[in-house]
PDB file of N, CA and C in Angstrom:
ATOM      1  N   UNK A   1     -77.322  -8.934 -45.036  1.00  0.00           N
ATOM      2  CA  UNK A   1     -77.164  -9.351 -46.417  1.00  0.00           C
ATOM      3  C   UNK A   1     -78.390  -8.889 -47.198  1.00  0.00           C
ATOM      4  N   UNK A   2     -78.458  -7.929 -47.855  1.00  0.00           N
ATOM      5  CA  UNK A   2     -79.371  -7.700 -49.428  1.00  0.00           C
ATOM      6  C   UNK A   2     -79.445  -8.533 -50.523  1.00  0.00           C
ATOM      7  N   UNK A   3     -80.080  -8.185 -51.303  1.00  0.00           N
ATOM      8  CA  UNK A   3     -80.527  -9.211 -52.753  1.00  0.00           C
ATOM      9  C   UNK A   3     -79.332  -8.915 -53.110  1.00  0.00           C
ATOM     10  N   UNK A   4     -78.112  -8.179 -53.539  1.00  0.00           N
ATOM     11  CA  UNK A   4     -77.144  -8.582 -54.205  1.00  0.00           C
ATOM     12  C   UNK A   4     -76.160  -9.380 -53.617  1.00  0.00           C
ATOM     13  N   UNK A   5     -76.064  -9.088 -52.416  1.00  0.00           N
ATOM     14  CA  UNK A   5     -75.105 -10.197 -51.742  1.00  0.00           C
ATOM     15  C   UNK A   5     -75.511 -11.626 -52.075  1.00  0.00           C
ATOM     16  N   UNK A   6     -76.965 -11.680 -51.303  1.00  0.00           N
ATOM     17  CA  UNK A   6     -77.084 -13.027 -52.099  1.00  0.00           C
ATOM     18  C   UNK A   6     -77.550 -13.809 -52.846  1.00  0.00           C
ATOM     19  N   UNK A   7     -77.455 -12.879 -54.232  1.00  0.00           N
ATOM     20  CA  UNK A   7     -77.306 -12.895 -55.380  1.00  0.00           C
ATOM     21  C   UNK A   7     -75.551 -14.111 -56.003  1.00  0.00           C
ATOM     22  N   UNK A   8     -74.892 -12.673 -55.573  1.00  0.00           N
ATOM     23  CA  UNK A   8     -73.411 -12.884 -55.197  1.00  0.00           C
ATOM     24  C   UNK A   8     -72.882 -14.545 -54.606  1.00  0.00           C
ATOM     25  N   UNK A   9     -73.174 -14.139 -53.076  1.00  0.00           N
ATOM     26  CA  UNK A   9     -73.184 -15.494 -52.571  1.00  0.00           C
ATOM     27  C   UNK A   9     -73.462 -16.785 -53.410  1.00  0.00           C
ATOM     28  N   UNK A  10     -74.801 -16.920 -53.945  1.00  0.00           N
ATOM     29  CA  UNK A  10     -75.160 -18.144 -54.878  1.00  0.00           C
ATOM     30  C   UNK A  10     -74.350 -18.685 -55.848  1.00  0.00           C
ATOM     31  N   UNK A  11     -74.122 -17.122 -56.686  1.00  0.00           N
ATOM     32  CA  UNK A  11     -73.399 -17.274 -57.848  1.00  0.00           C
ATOM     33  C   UNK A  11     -71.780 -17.790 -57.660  1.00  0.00           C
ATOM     34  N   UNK A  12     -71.540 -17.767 -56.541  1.00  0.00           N
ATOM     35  CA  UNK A  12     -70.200 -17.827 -56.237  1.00  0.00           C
ATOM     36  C   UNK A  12     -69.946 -19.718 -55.351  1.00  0.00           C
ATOM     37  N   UNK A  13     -71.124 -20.053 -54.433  1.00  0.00           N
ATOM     38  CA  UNK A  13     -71.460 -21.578 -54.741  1.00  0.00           C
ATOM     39  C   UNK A  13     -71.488 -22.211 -55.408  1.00  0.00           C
ATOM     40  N   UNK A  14     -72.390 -21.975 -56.432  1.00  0.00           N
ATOM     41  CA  UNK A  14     -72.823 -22.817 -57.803  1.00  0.00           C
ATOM     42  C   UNK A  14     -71.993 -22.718 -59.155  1.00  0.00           C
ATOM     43  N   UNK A  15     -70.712 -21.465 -58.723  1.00  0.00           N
ATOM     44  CA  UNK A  15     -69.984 -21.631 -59.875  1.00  0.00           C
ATOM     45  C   UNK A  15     -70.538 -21.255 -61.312  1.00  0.00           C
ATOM     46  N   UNK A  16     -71.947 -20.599 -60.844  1.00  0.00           N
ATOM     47  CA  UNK A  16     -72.405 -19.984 -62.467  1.00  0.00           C
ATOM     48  C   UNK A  16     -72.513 -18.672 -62.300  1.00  0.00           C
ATOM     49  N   UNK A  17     -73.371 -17.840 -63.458  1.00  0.00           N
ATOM     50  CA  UNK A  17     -73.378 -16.461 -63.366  1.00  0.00           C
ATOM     51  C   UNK A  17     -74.184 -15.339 -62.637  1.00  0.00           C
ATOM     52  N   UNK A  18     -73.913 -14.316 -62.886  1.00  0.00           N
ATOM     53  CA  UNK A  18     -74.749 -13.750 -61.604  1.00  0.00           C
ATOM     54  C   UNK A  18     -76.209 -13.768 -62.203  1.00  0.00           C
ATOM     55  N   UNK A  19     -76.026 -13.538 -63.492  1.00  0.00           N
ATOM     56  CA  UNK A  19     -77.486 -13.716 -64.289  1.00  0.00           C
ATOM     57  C   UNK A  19     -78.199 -14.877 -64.098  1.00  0.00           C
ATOM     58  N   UNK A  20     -77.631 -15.985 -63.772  1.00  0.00           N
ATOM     59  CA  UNK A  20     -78.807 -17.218 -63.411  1.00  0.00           C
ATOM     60  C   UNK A  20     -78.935 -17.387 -61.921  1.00  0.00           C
ATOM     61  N   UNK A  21     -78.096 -16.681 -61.275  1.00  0.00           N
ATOM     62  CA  UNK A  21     -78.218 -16.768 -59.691  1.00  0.00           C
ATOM     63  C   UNK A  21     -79.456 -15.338 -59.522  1.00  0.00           C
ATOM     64  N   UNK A  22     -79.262 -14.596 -59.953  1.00  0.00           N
ATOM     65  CA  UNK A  22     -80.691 -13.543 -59.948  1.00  0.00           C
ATOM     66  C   UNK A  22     -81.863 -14.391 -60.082  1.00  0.00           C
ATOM     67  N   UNK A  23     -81.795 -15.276 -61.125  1.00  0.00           N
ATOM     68  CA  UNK A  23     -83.034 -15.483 -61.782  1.00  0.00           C
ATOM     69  C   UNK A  23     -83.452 -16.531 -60.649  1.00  0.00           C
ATOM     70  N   UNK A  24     -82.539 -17.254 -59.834  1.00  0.00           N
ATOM     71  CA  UNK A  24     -82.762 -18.401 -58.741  1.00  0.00           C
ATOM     72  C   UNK A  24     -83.451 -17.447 -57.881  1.00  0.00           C
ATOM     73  N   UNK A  25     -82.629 -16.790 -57.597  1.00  0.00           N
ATOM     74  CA  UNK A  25     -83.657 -15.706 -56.063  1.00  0.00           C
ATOM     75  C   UNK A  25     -84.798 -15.287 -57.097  1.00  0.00           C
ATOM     76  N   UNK A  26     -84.795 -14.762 -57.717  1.00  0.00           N
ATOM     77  CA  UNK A  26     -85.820 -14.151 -58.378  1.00  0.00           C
ATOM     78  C   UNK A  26     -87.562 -15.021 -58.128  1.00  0.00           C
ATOM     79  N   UNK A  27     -86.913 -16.578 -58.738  1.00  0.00           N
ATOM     80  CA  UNK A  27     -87.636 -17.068 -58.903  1.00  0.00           C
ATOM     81  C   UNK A  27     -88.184 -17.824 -58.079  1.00  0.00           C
ATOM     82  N   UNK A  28     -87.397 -17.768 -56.739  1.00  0.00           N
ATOM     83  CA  UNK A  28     -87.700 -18.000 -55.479  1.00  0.00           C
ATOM     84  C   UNK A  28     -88.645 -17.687 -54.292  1.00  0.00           C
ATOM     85  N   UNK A  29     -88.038 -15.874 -55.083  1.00  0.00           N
ATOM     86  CA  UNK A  29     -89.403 -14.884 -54.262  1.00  0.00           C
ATOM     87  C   UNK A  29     -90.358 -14.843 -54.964  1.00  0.00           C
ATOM     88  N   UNK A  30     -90.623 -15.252 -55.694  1.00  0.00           N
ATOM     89  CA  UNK A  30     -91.461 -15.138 -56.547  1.00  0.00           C
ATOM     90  C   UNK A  30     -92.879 -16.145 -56.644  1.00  0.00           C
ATOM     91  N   UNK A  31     -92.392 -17.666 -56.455  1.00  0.00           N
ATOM     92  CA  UNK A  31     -93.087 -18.473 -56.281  1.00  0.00           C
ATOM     93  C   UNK A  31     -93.421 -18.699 -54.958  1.00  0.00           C
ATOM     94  N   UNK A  32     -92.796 -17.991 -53.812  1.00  0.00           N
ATOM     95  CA  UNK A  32     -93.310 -17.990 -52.014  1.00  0.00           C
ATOM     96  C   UNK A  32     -94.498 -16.699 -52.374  1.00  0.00           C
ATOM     97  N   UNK A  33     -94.497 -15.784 -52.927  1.00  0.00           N
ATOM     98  CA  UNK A  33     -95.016 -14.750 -52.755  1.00  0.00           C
ATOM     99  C   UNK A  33     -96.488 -14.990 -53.520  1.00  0.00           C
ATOM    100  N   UNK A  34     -96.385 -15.855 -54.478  1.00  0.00           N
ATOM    101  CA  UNK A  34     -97.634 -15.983 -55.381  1.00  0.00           C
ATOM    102  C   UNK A  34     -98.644 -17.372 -54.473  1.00  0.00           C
ATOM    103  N   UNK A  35     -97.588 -17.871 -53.805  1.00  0.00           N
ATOM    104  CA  UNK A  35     -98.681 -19.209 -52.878  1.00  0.00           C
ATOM    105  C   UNK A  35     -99.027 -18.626 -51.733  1.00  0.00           C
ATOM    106  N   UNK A  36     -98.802 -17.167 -50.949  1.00  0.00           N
ATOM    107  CA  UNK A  36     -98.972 -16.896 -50.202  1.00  0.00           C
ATOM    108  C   UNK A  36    -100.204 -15.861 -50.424  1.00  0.00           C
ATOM    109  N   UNK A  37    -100.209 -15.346 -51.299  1.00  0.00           N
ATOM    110  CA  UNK A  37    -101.165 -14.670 -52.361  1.00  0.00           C
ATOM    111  C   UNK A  37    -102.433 -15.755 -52.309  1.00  0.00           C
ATOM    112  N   UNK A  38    -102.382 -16.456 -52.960  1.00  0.00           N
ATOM    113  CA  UNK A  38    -103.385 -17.838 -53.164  1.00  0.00           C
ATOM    114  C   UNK A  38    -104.138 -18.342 -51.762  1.00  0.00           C
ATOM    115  N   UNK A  39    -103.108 -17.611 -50.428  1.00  0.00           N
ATOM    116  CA  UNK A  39    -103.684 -18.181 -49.256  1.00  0.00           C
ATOM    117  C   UNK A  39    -102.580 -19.755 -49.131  1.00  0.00           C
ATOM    118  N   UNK A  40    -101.744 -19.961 -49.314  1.00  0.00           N
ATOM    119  CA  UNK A  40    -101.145 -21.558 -49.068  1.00  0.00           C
ATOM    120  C   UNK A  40     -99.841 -20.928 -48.345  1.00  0.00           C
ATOM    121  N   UNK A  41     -99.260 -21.837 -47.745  1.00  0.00           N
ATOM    122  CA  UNK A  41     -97.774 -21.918 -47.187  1.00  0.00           C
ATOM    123  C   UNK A  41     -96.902 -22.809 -48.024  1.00  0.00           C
ATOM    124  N   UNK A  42     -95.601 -22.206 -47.776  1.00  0.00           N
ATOM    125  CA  UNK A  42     -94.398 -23.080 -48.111  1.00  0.00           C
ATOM    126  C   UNK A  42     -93.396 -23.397 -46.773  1.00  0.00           C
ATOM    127  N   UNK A  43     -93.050 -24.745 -47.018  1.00  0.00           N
ATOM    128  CA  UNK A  43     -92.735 -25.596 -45.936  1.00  0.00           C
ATOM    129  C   UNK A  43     -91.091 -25.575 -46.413  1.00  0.00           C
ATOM    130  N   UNK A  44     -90.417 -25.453 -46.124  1.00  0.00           N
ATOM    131  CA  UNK A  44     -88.797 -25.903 -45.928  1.00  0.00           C
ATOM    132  C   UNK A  44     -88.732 -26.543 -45.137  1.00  0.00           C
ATOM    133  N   UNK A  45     -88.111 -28.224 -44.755  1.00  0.00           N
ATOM    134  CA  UNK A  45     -88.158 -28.352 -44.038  1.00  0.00           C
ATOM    135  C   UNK A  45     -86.433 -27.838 -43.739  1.00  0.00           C
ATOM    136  N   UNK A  46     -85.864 -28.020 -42.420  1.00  0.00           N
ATOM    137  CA  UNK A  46     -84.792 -27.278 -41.546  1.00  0.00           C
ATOM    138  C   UNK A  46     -84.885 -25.783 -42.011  1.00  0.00           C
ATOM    139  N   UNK A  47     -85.833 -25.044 -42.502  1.00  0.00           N
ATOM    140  CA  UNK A  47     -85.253 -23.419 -42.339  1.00  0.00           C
ATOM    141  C   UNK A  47     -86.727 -23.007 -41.893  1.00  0.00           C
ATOM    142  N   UNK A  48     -87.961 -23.321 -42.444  1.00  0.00           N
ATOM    143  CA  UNK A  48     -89.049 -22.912 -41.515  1.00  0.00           C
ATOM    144  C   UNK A  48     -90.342 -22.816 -42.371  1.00  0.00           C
ATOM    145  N   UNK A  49     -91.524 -22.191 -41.860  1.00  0.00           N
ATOM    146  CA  UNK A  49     -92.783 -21.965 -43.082  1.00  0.00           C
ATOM    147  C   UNK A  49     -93.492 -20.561 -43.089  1.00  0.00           C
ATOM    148  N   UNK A  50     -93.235 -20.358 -44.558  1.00  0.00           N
ATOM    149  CA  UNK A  50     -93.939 -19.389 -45.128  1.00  0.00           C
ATOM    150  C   UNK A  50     -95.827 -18.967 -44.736  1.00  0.00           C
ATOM    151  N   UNK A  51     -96.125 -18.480 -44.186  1.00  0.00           N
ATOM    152  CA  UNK A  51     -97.649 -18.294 -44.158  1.00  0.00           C
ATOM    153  C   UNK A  51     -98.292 -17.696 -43.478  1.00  0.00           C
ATOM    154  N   UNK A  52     -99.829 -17.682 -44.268  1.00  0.00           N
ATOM    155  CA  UNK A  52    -100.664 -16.203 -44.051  1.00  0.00           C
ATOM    156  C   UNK A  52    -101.261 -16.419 -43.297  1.00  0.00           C
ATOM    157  N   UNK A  53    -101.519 -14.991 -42.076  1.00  0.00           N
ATOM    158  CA  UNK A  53    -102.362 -15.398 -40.842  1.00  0.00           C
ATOM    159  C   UNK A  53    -103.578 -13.898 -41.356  1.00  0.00           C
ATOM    160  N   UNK A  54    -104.509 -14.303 -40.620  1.00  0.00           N
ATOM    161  CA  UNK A  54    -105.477 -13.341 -40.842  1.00  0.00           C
ATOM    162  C   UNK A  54    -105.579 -12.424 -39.553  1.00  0.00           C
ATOM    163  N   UNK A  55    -105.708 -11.395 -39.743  1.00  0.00           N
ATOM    164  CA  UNK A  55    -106.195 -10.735 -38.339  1.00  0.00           C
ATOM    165  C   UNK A  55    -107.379  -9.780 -38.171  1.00  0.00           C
ATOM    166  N   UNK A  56    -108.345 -10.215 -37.002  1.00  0.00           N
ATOM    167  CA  UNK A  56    -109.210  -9.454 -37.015  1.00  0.00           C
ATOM    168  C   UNK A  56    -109.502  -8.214 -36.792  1.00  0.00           C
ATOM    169  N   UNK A  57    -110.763  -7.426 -37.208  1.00  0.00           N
ATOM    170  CA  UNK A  57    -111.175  -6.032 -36.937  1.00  0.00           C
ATOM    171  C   UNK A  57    -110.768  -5.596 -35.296  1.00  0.00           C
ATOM    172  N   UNK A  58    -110.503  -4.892 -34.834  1.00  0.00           N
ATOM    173  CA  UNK A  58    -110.306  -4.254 -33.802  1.00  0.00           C
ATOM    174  C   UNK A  58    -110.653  -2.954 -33.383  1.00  0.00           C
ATOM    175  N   UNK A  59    -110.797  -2.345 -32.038  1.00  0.00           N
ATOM    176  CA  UNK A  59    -110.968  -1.042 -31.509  1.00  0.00           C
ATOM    177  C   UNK A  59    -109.899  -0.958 -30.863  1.00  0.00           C
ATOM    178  N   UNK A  60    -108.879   0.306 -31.361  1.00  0.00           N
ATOM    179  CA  UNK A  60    -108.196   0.930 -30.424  1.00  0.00           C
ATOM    180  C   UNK A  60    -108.749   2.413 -30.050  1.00  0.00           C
ATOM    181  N   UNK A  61    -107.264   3.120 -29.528  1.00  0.00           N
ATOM    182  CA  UNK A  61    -106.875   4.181 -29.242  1.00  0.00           C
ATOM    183  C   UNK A  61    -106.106   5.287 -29.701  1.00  0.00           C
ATOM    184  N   UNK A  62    -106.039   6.512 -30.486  1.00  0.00           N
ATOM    185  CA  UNK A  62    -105.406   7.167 -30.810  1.00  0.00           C
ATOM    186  C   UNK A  62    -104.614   7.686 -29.745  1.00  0.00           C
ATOM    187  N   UNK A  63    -103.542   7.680 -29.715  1.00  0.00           N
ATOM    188  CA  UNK A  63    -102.195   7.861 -28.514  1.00  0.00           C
ATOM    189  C   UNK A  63    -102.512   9.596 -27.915  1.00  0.00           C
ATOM    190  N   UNK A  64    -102.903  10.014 -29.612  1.00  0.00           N
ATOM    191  CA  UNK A  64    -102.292  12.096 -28.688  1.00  0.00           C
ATOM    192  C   UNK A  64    -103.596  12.554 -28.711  1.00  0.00           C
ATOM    193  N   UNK A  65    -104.694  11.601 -29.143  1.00  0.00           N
ATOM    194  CA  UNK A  65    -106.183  12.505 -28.957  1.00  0.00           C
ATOM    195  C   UNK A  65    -107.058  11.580 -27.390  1.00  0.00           C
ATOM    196  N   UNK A  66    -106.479  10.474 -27.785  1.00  0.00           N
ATOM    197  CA  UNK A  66    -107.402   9.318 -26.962  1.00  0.00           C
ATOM    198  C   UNK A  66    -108.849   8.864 -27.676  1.00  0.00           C
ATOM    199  N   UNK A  67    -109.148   9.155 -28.474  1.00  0.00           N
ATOM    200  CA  UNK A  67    -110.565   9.024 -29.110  1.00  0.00           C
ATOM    201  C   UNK A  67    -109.857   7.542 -30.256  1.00  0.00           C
ATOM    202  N   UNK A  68    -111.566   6.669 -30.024  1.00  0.00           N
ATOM    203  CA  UNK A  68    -111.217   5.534 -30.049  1.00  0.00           C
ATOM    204  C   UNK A  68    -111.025   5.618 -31.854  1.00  0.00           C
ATOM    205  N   UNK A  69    -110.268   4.807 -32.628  1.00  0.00           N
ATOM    206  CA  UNK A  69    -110.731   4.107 -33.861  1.00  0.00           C
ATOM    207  C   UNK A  69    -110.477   3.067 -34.019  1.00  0.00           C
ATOM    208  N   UNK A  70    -111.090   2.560 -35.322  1.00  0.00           N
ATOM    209  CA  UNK A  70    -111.169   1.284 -35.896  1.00  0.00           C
ATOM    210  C   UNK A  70    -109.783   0.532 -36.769  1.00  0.00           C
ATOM    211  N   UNK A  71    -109.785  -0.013 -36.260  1.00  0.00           N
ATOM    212  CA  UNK A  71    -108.420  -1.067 -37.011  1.00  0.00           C
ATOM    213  C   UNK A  71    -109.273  -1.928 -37.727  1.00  0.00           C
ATOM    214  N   UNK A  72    -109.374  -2.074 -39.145  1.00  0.00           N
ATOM    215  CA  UNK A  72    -110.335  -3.019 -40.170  1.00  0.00           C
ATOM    216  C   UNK A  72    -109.277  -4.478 -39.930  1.00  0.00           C
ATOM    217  N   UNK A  73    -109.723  -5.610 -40.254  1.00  0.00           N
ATOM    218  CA  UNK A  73    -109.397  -6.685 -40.581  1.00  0.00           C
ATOM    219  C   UNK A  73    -108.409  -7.063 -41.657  1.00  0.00           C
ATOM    220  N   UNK A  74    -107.181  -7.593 -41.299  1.00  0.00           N
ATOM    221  CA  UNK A  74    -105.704  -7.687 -42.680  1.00  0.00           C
ATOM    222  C   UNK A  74    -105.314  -9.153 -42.543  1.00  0.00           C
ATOM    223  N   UNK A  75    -104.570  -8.828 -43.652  1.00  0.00           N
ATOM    224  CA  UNK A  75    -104.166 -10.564 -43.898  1.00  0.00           C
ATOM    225  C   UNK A  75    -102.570 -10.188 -43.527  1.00  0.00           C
ATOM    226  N   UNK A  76    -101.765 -11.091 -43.304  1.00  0.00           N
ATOM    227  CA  UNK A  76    -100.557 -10.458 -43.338  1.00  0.00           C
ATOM    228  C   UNK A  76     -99.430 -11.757 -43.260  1.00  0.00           C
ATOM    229  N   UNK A  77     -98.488 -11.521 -44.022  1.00  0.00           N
ATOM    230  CA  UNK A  77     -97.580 -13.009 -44.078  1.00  0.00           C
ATOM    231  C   UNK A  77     -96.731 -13.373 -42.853  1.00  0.00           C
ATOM    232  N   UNK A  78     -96.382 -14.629 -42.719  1.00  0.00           N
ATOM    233  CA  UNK A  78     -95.736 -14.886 -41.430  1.00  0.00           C
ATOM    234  C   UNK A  78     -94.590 -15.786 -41.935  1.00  0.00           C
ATOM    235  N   UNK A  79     -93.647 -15.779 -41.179  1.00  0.00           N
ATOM    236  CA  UNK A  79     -92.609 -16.857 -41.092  1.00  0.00           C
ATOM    237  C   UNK A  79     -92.570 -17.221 -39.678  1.00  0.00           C
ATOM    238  N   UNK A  80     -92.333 -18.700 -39.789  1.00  0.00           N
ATOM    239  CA  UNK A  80     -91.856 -19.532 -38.502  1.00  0.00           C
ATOM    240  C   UNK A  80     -90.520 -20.400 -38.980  1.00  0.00           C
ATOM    241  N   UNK A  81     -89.682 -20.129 -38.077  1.00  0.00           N
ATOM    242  CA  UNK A  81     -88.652 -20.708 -38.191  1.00  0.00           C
ATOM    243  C   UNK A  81     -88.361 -22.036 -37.350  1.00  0.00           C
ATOM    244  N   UNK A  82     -87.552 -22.772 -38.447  1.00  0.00           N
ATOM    245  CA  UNK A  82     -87.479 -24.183 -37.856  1.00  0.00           C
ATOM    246  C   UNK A  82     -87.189 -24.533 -36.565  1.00  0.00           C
ATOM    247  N   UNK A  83     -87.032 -25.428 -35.894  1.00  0.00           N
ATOM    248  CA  UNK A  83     -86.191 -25.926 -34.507  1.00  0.00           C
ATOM    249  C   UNK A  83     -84.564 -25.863 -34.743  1.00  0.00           C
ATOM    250  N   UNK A  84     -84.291 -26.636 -35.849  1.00  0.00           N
ATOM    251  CA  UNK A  84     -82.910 -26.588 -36.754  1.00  0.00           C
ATOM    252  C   UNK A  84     -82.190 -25.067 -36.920  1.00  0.00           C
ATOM    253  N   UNK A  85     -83.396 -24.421 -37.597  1.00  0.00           N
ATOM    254  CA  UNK A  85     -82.798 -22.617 -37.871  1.00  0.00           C
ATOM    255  C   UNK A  85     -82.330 -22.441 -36.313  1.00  0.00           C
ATOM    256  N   UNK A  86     -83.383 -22.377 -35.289  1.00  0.00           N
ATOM    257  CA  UNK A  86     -83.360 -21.409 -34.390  1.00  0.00           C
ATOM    258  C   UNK A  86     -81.551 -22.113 -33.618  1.00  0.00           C
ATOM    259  N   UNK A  87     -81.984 -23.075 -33.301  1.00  0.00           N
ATOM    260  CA  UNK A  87     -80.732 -24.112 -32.849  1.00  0.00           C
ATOM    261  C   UNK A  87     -79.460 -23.374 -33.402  1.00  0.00           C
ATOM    262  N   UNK A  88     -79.572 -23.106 -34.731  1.00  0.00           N
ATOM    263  CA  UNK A  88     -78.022 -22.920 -35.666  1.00  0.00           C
ATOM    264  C   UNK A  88     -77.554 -21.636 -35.053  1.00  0.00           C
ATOM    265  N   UNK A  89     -78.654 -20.675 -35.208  1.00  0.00           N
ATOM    266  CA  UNK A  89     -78.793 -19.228 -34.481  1.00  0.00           C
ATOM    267  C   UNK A  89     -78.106 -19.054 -33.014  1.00  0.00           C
ATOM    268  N   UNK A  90     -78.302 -19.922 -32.423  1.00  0.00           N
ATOM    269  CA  UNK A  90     -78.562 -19.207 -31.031  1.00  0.00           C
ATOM    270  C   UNK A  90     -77.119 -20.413 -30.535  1.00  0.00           C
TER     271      UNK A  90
END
């Protein structure tokens, strides 16, 4: 499923238009993406939590030379999914 499906999908729940069901996702990704930005998580509870893990500097390996380099230090977003999600899933 892509942003228009469920776009679609919503609009077709809630019985309104696709123009305010955009603006729901819209405004959805929008406000996970700006607290995750800030460094915070978002909690759902039954679907799971939004949040940023840090990872440190590292030394690897270049695969086709073998000569070592540096992997710098990243932030990078995470999801964990609920007990509930995984349950529904599987």
């Amino acid at each position: 499923m892509n942003k228009v499906e469920l776009t679609k999908r919503i609009s077709d729940e809630l019985g309104t238009t696709h123009d305010v069901a955009a603006k729901v996702v819209d405004t959805f990704v929008g406000t996970v993406k700006g607290e995750l930005e800030r460094g915070g998580e978002v909690r759902i509870a039954g679907f799971g939590t939004f949040s940023v893990v840090e990872h440190a500097p590292r030394k690897a390996r270049n695969p086709q030379t073998g000569k070592p380099i540096a992997i710098p230090a990243r932030t990078v977003p995470r999801f964990k999914a609920s007990a509930k999600l995984k349950e529904a899933v599987s």
